[in-house]
C-alpha atoms as a PDB file:
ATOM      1  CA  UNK A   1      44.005 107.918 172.898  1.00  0.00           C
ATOM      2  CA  UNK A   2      45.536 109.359 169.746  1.00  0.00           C
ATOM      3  CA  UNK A   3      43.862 112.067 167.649  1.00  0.00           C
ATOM      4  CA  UNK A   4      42.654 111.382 164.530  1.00  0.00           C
ATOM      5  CA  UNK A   5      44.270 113.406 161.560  1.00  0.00           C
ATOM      6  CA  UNK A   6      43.631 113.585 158.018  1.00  0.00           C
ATOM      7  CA  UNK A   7      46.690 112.078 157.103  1.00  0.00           C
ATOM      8  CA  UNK A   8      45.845 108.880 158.786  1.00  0.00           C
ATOM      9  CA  UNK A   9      43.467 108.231 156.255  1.00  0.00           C
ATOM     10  CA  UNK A  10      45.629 107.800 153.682  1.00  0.00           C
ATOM     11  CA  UNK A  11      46.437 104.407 152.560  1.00  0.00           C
ATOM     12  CA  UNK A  12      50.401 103.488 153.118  1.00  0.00           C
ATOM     13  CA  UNK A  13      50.754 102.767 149.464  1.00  0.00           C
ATOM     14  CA  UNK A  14      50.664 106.433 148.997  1.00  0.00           C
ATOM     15  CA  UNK A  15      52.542 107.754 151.799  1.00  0.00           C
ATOM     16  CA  UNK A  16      55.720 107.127 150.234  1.00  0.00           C
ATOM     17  CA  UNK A  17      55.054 108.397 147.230  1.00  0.00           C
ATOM     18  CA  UNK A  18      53.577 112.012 148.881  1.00  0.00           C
ATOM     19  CA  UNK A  19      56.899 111.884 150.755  1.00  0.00           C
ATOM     20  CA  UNK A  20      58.794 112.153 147.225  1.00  0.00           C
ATOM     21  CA  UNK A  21      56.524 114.176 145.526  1.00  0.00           C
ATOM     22  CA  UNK A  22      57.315 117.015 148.381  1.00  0.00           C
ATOM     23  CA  UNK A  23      60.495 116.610 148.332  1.00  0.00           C
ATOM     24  CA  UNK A  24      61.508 116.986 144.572  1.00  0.00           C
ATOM     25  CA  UNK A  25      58.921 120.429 144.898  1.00  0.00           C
ATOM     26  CA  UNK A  26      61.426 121.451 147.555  1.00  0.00           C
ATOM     27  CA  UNK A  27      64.475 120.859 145.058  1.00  0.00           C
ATOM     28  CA  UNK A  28      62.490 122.868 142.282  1.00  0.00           C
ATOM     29  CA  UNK A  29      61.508 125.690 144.380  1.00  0.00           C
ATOM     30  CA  UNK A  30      65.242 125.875 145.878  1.00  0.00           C
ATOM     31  CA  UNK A  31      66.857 126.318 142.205  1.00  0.00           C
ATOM     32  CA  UNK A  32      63.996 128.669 141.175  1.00  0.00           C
ATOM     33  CA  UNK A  33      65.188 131.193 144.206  1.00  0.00           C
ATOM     34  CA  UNK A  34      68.702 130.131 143.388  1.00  0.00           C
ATOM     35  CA  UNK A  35      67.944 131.391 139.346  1.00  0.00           C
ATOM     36  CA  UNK A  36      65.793 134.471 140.953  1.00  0.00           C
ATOM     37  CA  UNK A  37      68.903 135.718 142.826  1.00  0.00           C
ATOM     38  CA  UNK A  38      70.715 138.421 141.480  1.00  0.00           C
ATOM     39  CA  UNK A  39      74.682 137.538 141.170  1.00  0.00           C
ATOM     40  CA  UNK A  40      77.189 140.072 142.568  1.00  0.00           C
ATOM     41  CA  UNK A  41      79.864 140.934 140.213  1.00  0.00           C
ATOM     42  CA  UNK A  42      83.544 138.511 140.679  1.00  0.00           C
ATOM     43  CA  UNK A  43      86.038 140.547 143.041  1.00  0.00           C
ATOM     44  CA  UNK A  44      88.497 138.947 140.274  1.00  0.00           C
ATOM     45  CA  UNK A  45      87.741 141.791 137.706  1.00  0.00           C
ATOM     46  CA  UNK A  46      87.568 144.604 140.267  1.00  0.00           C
ATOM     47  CA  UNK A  47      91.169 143.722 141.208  1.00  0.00           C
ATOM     48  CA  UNK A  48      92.335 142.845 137.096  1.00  0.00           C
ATOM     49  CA  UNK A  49      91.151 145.969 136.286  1.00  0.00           C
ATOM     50  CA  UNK A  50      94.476 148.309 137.313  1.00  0.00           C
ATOM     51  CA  UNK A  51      96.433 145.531 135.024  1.00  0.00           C
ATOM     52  CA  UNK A  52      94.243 146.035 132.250  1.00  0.00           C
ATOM     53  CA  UNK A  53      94.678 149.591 132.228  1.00  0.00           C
ATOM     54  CA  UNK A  54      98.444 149.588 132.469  1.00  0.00           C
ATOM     55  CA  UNK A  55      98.137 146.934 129.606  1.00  0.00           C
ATOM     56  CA  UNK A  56      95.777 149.448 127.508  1.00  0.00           C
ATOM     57  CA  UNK A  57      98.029 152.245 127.951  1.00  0.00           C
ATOM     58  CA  UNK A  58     100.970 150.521 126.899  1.00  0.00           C
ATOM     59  CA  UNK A  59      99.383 149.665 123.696  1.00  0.00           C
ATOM     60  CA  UNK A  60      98.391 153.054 123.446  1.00  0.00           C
ATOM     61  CA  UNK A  61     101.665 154.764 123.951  1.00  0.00           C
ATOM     62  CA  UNK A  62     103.352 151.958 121.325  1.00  0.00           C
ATOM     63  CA  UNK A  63     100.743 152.642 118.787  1.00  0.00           C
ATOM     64  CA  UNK A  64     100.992 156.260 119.050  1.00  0.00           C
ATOM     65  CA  UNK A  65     102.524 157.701 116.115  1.00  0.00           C
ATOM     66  CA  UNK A  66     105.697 159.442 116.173  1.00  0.00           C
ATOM     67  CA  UNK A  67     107.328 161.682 114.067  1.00  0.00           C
ATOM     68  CA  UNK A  68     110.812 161.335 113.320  1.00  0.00           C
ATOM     69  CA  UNK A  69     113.573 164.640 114.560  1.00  0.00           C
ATOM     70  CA  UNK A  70     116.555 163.121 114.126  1.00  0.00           C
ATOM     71  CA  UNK A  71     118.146 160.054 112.228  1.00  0.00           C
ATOM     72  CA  UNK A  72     121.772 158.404 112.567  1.00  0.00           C
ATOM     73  CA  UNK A  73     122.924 156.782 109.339  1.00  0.00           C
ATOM     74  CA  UNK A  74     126.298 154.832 111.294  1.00  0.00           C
ATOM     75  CA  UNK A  75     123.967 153.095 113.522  1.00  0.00           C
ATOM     76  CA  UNK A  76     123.591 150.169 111.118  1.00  0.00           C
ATOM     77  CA  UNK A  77     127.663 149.948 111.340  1.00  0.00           C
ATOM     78  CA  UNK A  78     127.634 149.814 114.857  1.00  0.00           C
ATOM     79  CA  UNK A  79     125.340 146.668 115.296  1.00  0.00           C
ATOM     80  CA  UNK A  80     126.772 145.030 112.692  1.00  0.00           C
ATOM     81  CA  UNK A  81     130.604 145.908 114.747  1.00  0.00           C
ATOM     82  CA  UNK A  82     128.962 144.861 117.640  1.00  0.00           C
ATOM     83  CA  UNK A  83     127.436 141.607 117.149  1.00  0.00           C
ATOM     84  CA  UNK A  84     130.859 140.736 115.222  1.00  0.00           C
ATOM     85  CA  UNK A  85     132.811 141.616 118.324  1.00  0.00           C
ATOM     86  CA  UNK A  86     130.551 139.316 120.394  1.00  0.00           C
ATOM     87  CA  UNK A  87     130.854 136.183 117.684  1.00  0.00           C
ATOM     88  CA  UNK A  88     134.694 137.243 118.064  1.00  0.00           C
ATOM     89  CA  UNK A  89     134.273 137.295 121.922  1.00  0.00           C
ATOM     90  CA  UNK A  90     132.447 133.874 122.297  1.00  0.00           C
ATOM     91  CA  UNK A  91     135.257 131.881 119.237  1.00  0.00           C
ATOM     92  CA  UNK A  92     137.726 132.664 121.526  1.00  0.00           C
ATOM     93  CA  UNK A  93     136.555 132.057 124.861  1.00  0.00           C
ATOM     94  CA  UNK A  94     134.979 128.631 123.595  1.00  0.00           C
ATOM     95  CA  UNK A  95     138.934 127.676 121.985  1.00  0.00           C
ATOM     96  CA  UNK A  96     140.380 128.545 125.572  1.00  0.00           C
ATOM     97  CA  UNK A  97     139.130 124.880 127.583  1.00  0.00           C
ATOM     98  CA  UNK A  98     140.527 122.637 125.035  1.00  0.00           C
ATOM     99  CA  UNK A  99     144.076 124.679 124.480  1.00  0.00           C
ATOM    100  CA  UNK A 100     143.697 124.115 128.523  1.00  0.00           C
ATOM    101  CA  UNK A 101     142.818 120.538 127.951  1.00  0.00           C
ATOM    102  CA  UNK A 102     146.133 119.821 125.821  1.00  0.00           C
ATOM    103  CA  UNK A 103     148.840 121.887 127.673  1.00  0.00           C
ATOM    104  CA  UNK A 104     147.181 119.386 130.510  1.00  0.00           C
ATOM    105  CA  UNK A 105     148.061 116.988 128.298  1.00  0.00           C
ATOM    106  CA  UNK A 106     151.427 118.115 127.506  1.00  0.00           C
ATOM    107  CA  UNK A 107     150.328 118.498 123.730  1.00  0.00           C
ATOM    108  CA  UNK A 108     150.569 122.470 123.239  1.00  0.00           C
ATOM    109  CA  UNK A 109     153.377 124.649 124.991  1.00  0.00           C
ATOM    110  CA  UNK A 110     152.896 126.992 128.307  1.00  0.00           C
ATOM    111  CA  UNK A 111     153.549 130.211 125.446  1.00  0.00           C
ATOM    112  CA  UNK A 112     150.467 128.999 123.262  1.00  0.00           C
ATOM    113  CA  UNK A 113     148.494 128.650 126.552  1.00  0.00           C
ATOM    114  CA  UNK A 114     149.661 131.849 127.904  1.00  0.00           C
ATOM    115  CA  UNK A 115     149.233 133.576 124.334  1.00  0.00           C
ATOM    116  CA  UNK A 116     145.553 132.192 123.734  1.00  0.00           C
ATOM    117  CA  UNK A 117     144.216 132.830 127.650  1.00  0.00           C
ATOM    118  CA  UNK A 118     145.740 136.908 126.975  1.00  0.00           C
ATOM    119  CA  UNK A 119     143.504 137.066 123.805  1.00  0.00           C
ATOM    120  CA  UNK A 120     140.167 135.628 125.720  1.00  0.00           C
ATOM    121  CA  UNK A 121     141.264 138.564 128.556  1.00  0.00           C
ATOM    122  CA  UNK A 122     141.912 141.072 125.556  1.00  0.00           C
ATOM    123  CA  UNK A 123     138.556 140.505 123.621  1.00  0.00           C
ATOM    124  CA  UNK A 124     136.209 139.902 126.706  1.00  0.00           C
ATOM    125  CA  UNK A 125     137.639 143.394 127.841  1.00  0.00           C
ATOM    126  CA  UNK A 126     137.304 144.898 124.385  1.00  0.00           C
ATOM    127  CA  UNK A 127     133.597 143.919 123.968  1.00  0.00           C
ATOM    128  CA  UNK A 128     133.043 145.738 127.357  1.00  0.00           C
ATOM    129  CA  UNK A 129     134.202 148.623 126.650  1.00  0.00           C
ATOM    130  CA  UNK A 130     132.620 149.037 122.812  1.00  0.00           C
ATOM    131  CA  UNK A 131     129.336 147.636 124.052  1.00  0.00           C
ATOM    132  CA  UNK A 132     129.251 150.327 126.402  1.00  0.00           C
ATOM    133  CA  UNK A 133     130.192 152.439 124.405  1.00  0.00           C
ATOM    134  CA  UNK A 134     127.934 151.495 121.307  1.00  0.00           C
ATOM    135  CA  UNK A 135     124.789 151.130 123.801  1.00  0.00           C
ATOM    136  CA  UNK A 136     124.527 154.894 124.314  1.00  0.00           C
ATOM    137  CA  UNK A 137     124.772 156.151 120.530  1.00  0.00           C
ATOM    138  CA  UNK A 138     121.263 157.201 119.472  1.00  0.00           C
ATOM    139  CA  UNK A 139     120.398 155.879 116.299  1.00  0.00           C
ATOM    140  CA  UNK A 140     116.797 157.517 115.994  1.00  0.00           C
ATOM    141  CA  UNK A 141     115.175 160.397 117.993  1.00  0.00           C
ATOM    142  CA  UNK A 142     110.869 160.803 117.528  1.00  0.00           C
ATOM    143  CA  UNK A 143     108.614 163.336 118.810  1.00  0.00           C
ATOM    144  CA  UNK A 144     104.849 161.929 119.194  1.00  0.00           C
ATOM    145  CA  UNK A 145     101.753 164.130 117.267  1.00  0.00           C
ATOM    146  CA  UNK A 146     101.258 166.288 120.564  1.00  0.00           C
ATOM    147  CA  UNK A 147     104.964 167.067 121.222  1.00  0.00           C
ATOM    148  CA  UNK A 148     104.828 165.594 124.659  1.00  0.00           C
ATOM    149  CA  UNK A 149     106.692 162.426 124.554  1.00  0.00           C
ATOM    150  CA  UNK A 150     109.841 161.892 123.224  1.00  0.00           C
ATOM    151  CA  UNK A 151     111.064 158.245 122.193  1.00  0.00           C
ATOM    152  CA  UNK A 152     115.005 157.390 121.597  1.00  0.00           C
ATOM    153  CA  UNK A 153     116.330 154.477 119.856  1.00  0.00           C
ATOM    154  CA  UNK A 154     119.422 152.896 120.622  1.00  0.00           C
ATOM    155  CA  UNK A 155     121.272 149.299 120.802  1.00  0.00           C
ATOM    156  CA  UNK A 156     121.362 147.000 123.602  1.00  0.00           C
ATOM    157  CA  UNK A 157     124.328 144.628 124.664  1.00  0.00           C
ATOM    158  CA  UNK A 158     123.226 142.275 121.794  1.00  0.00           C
ATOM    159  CA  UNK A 159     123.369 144.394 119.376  1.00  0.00           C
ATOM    160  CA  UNK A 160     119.468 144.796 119.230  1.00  0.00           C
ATOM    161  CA  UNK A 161     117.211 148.158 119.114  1.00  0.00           C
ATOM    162  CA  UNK A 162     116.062 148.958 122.237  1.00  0.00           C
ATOM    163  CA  UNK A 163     113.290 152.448 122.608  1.00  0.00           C
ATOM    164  CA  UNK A 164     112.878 154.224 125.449  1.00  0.00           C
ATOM    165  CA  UNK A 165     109.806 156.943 126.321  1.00  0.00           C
ATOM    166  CA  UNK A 166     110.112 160.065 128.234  1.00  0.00           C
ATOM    167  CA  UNK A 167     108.100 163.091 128.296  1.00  0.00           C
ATOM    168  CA  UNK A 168     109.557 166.245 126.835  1.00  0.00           C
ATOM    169  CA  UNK A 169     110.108 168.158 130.022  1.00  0.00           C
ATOM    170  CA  UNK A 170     112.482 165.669 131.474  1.00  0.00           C
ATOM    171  CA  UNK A 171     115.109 166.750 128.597  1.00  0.00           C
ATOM    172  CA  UNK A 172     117.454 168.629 129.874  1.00  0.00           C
ATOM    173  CA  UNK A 173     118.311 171.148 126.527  1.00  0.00           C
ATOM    174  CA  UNK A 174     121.896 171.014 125.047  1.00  0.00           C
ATOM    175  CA  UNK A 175     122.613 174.518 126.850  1.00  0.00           C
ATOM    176  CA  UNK A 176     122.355 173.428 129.999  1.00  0.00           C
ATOM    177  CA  UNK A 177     123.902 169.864 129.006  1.00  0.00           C
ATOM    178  CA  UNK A 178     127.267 171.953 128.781  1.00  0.00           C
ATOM    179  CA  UNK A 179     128.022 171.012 125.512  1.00  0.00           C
ATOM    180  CA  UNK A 180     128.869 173.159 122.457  1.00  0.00           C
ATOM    181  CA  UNK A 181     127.500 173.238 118.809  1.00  0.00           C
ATOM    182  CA  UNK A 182     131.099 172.258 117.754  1.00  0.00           C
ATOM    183  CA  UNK A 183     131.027 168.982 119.826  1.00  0.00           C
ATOM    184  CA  UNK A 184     131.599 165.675 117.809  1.00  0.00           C
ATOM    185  CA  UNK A 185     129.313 164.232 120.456  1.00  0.00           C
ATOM    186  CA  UNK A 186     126.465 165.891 122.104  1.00  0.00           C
ATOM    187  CA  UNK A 187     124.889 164.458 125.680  1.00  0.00           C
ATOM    188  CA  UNK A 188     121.068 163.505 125.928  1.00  0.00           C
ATOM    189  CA  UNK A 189     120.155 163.922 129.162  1.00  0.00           C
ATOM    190  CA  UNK A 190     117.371 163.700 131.276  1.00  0.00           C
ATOM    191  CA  UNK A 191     116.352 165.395 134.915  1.00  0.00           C
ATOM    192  CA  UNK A 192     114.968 161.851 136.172  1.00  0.00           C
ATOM    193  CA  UNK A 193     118.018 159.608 135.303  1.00  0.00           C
ATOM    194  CA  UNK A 194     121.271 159.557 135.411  1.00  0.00           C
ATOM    195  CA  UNK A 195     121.618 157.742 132.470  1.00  0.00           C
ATOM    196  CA  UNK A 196     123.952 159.486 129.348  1.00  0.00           C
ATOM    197  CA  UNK A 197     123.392 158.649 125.907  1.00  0.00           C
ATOM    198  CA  UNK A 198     125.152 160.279 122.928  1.00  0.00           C
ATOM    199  CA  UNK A 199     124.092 161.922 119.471  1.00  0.00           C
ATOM    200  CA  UNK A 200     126.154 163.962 116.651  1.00  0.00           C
ATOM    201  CA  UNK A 201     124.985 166.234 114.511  1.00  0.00           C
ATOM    202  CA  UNK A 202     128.132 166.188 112.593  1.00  0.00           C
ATOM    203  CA  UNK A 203     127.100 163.023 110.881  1.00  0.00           C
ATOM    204  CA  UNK A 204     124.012 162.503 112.348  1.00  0.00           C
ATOM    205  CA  UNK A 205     120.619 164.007 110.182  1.00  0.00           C
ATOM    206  CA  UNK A 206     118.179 166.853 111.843  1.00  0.00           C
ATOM    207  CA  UNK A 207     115.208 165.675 109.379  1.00  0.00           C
ATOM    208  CA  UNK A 208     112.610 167.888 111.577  1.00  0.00           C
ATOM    209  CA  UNK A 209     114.517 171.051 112.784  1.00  0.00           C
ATOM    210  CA  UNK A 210     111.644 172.488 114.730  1.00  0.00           C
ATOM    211  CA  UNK A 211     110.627 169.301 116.751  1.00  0.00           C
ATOM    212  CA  UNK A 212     113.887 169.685 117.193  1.00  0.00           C
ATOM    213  CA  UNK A 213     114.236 173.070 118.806  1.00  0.00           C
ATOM    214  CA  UNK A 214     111.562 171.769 120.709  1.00  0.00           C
ATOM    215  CA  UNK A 215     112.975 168.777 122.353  1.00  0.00           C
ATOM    216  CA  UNK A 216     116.385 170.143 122.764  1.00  0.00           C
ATOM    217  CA  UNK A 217     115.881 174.543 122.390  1.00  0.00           C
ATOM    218  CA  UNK A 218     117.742 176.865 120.459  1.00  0.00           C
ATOM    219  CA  UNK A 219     121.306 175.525 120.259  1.00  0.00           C
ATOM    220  CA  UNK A 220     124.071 178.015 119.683  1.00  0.00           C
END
Protein backbone atom coordinates (compact mmCIF):
# COMPACT_ATOMS: atom_id res chain seq x y z
CA UNK A 1 0.00 0.00 0.00
CA UNK A 2 1.02 3.59 -0.68
CA UNK A 3 1.35 6.22 2.05
CA UNK A 4 -0.83 8.84 2.25
CA UNK A 5 0.72 12.44 1.88
CA UNK A 6 -0.62 15.78 2.10
CA UNK A 7 -0.15 16.50 -1.32
CA UNK A 8 -2.49 13.84 -2.41
CA UNK A 9 -5.18 15.78 -1.20
CA UNK A 10 -4.98 18.31 -3.45
CA UNK A 11 -7.32 18.41 -6.26
CA UNK A 12 -5.42 18.02 -9.88
CA UNK A 13 -6.85 21.29 -11.00
CA UNK A 14 -4.36 22.85 -8.76
CA UNK A 15 -1.39 20.80 -9.13
CA UNK A 16 -0.40 22.43 -12.19
CA UNK A 17 -0.79 25.59 -11.22
CA UNK A 18 1.47 24.98 -7.68
CA UNK A 19 3.96 23.52 -10.18
CA UNK A 20 4.23 27.14 -11.89
CA UNK A 21 3.82 29.13 -9.06
CA UNK A 22 7.26 27.38 -7.65
CA UNK A 23 8.87 27.64 -10.41
CA UNK A 24 8.61 31.42 -11.39
CA UNK A 25 9.67 31.89 -7.23
CA UNK A 26 12.75 29.96 -8.30
CA UNK A 27 13.40 32.46 -11.33
CA UNK A 28 12.83 35.49 -8.85
CA UNK A 29 14.94 34.27 -6.14
CA UNK A 30 17.80 33.30 -8.81
CA UNK A 31 17.98 37.08 -10.21
CA UNK A 32 17.66 38.48 -6.65
CA UNK A 33 21.16 36.51 -5.73
CA UNK A 34 22.26 37.33 -9.23
CA UNK A 35 21.49 41.46 -8.31
CA UNK A 36 22.94 40.66 -4.57
CA UNK A 37 26.31 39.60 -6.06
CA UNK A 38 28.99 41.89 -6.00
CA UNK A 39 30.65 42.33 -9.69
CA UNK A 40 34.46 42.05 -9.98
CA UNK A 41 35.99 44.82 -11.82
CA UNK A 42 36.59 44.02 -16.14
CA UNK A 43 40.32 42.68 -16.62
CA UNK A 44 39.79 45.06 -19.83
CA UNK A 45 40.63 48.28 -17.79
CA UNK A 46 43.37 46.71 -15.67
CA UNK A 47 45.20 45.92 -18.94
CA UNK A 48 44.01 49.67 -20.84
CA UNK A 49 45.33 51.27 -18.10
CA UNK A 50 49.38 51.36 -19.19
CA UNK A 51 47.83 52.88 -22.66
CA UNK A 52 46.02 55.43 -20.94
CA UNK A 53 48.89 56.59 -19.13
CA UNK A 54 51.25 56.76 -22.07
CA UNK A 55 48.24 58.62 -23.75
CA UNK A 56 48.01 61.13 -20.60
CA UNK A 57 51.56 61.80 -20.63
CA UNK A 58 51.76 62.58 -24.10
CA UNK A 59 49.19 65.18 -23.72
CA UNK A 60 51.00 66.35 -20.91
CA UNK A 61 54.39 66.74 -22.40
CA UNK A 62 52.56 68.54 -25.72
CA UNK A 63 50.70 70.88 -23.53
CA UNK A 64 53.59 71.77 -21.50
CA UNK A 65 54.68 75.14 -22.16
CA UNK A 66 57.90 75.96 -23.59
CA UNK A 67 59.89 78.81 -23.75
CA UNK A 68 61.52 79.78 -26.79
CA UNK A 69 66.00 79.91 -26.83
CA UNK A 70 66.56 80.16 -30.15
CA UNK A 71 64.69 81.18 -33.47
CA UNK A 72 65.78 80.74 -37.29
CA UNK A 73 64.30 83.41 -39.53
CA UNK A 74 65.52 81.32 -43.16
CA UNK A 75 63.51 78.44 -42.13
CA UNK A 76 60.40 79.77 -43.87
CA UNK A 77 62.78 79.92 -47.19
CA UNK A 78 63.73 76.55 -46.86
CA UNK A 79 60.17 74.93 -46.91
CA UNK A 80 59.04 77.04 -49.31
CA UNK A 81 62.64 75.77 -51.58
CA UNK A 82 61.76 72.54 -50.60
CA UNK A 83 58.29 71.84 -51.43
CA UNK A 84 59.14 73.76 -54.86
CA UNK A 85 61.92 71.30 -55.53
CA UNK A 86 59.49 68.40 -54.91
CA UNK A 87 56.55 70.03 -57.35
CA UNK A 88 59.77 70.40 -59.69
CA UNK A 89 60.73 66.72 -58.90
CA UNK A 90 57.23 65.12 -59.50
CA UNK A 91 56.53 67.70 -63.25
CA UNK A 92 59.31 66.04 -64.48
CA UNK A 93 59.17 62.57 -63.56
CA UNK A 94 55.31 62.55 -64.53
CA UNK A 95 56.52 64.20 -68.40
CA UNK A 96 59.13 61.22 -68.62
CA UNK A 97 56.30 58.06 -69.64
CA UNK A 98 54.72 59.93 -72.37
CA UNK A 99 58.20 61.46 -73.99
CA UNK A 100 58.79 57.42 -73.60
CA UNK A 101 55.46 56.77 -75.13
CA UNK A 102 56.29 58.91 -78.41
CA UNK A 103 60.02 58.08 -79.09
CA UNK A 104 58.04 54.45 -78.99
CA UNK A 105 56.14 55.90 -81.38
CA UNK A 106 58.77 57.35 -83.43
CA UNK A 107 57.23 60.92 -82.75
CA UNK A 108 60.14 62.63 -80.58
CA UNK A 109 63.98 61.94 -81.29
CA UNK A 110 66.42 59.47 -79.13
CA UNK A 111 68.30 63.24 -78.00
CA UNK A 112 64.88 64.61 -76.55
CA UNK A 113 64.43 61.18 -74.84
CA UNK A 114 67.90 61.01 -73.68
CA UNK A 115 67.81 64.87 -72.68
CA UNK A 116 64.38 64.63 -70.69
CA UNK A 117 65.24 60.98 -68.82
CA UNK A 118 68.95 63.03 -67.62
CA UNK A 119 66.74 65.84 -66.11
CA UNK A 120 64.24 63.24 -64.14
CA UNK A 121 67.93 61.57 -62.92
CA UNK A 122 69.25 65.25 -62.24
CA UNK A 123 66.21 66.55 -60.15
CA UNK A 124 65.28 63.20 -58.33
CA UNK A 125 69.06 63.35 -57.22
CA UNK A 126 68.90 67.04 -56.42
CA UNK A 127 65.81 66.75 -54.14
CA UNK A 128 67.84 64.04 -52.23
CA UNK A 129 70.45 65.72 -51.47
CA UNK A 130 68.62 69.31 -50.39
CA UNK A 131 65.98 67.36 -48.52
CA UNK A 132 68.62 65.96 -46.56
CA UNK A 133 70.13 68.59 -46.24
CA UNK A 134 67.12 71.00 -45.37
CA UNK A 135 65.71 68.20 -42.84
CA UNK A 136 68.47 68.84 -40.30
CA UNK A 137 68.38 72.83 -40.15
CA UNK A 138 66.70 73.78 -36.86
CA UNK A 139 64.24 76.29 -37.32
CA UNK A 140 63.16 76.70 -33.53
CA UNK A 141 64.90 75.52 -30.29
CA UNK A 142 62.45 75.64 -26.70
CA UNK A 143 63.33 74.97 -23.25
CA UNK A 144 60.13 73.78 -21.09
CA UNK A 145 59.28 75.95 -17.53
CA UNK A 146 61.57 73.44 -15.47
CA UNK A 147 64.59 73.45 -17.85
CA UNK A 148 64.48 69.73 -18.26
CA UNK A 149 63.25 69.05 -21.66
CA UNK A 150 64.36 70.48 -24.61
CA UNK A 151 62.11 70.46 -27.89
CA UNK A 152 63.69 71.17 -31.58
CA UNK A 153 61.83 72.07 -34.58
CA UNK A 154 62.78 71.18 -37.89
CA UNK A 155 61.31 70.10 -41.51
CA UNK A 156 60.54 66.76 -42.67
CA UNK A 157 60.92 65.33 -46.33
CA UNK A 158 57.65 67.21 -47.20
CA UNK A 159 58.55 70.16 -46.29
CA UNK A 160 56.44 70.02 -42.99
CA UNK A 161 57.50 70.92 -39.18
CA UNK A 162 58.34 68.09 -37.45
CA UNK A 163 59.34 68.52 -33.11
CA UNK A 164 61.26 66.34 -31.40
CA UNK A 165 61.66 66.02 -27.24
CA UNK A 166 64.72 65.20 -25.38
CA UNK A 167 65.74 65.86 -21.95
CA UNK A 168 68.49 68.37 -21.35
CA UNK A 169 71.20 66.00 -20.28
CA UNK A 170 71.26 64.11 -23.50
CA UNK A 171 72.77 67.44 -25.23
CA UNK A 172 75.96 67.05 -25.80
CA UNK A 173 77.30 71.08 -25.31
CA UNK A 174 78.93 72.82 -28.38
CA UNK A 175 82.49 72.27 -26.63
CA UNK A 176 82.49 68.93 -26.74
CA UNK A 177 80.51 68.93 -30.23
CA UNK A 178 84.02 70.14 -31.64
CA UNK A 179 82.78 73.02 -33.16
CA UNK A 180 83.94 76.66 -32.86
CA UNK A 181 82.05 79.99 -32.13
CA UNK A 182 83.19 81.07 -35.68
CA UNK A 183 81.38 78.09 -37.38
CA UNK A 184 78.68 79.05 -40.05
CA UNK A 185 77.05 75.86 -38.84
CA UNK A 186 77.04 74.51 -35.41
CA UNK A 187 76.13 70.52 -34.64
CA UNK A 188 73.18 69.59 -32.18
CA UNK A 189 73.92 66.57 -30.86
CA UNK A 190 72.72 64.21 -28.57
CA UNK A 191 74.46 61.18 -26.34
CA UNK A 192 71.40 58.76 -27.26
CA UNK A 193 71.34 59.21 -31.12
CA UNK A 194 73.31 59.43 -33.70
CA UNK A 195 71.29 61.69 -35.39
CA UNK A 196 73.03 65.43 -36.52
CA UNK A 197 71.02 68.37 -36.96
CA UNK A 198 72.38 71.87 -37.68
CA UNK A 199 71.88 75.53 -36.23
CA UNK A 200 73.77 79.04 -36.93
CA UNK A 201 74.07 81.64 -34.86
CA UNK A 202 75.36 83.77 -37.58
CA UNK A 203 71.89 84.31 -38.87
CA UNK A 204 70.08 82.44 -36.59
CA UNK A 205 68.47 84.59 -33.24
CA UNK A 206 69.58 83.64 -29.42
CA UNK A 207 66.16 85.30 -28.06
CA UNK A 208 66.88 83.62 -24.43
CA UNK A 209 70.73 83.65 -23.88
CA UNK A 210 70.64 81.95 -20.54
CA UNK A 211 68.30 78.96 -21.44
CA UNK A 212 70.69 79.00 -23.73
CA UNK A 213 73.88 78.55 -21.78
CA UNK A 214 71.89 76.07 -20.25
CA UNK A 215 71.05 73.74 -23.00
CA UNK A 216 74.25 74.13 -24.82
CA UNK A 217 77.06 75.78 -21.79
CA UNK A 218 79.30 78.52 -22.06
CA UNK A 219 80.42 78.67 -25.71
CA UNK A 220 83.75 80.27 -26.44
Amino acid sequence: TRCWKKEDARPPCFFGMWERLQSQNQRVNGVSNYLGRPREPSVCLCHSAPAAVVRQKAVDEKTEEFKLVYRFPGIKYCRVLSRLKLLQTATTVVMLPPICYLYLQDQVSQNILLYTTGIAFFAGAMLYGMSYFLRRIIGLIYLNETGHTVKVAHLTFWGRRNDIYCPVETVMPLDEAGDSKGELLLQFKRYNSTDILYFTIKFGQIVDRQKFTQIFGKFE
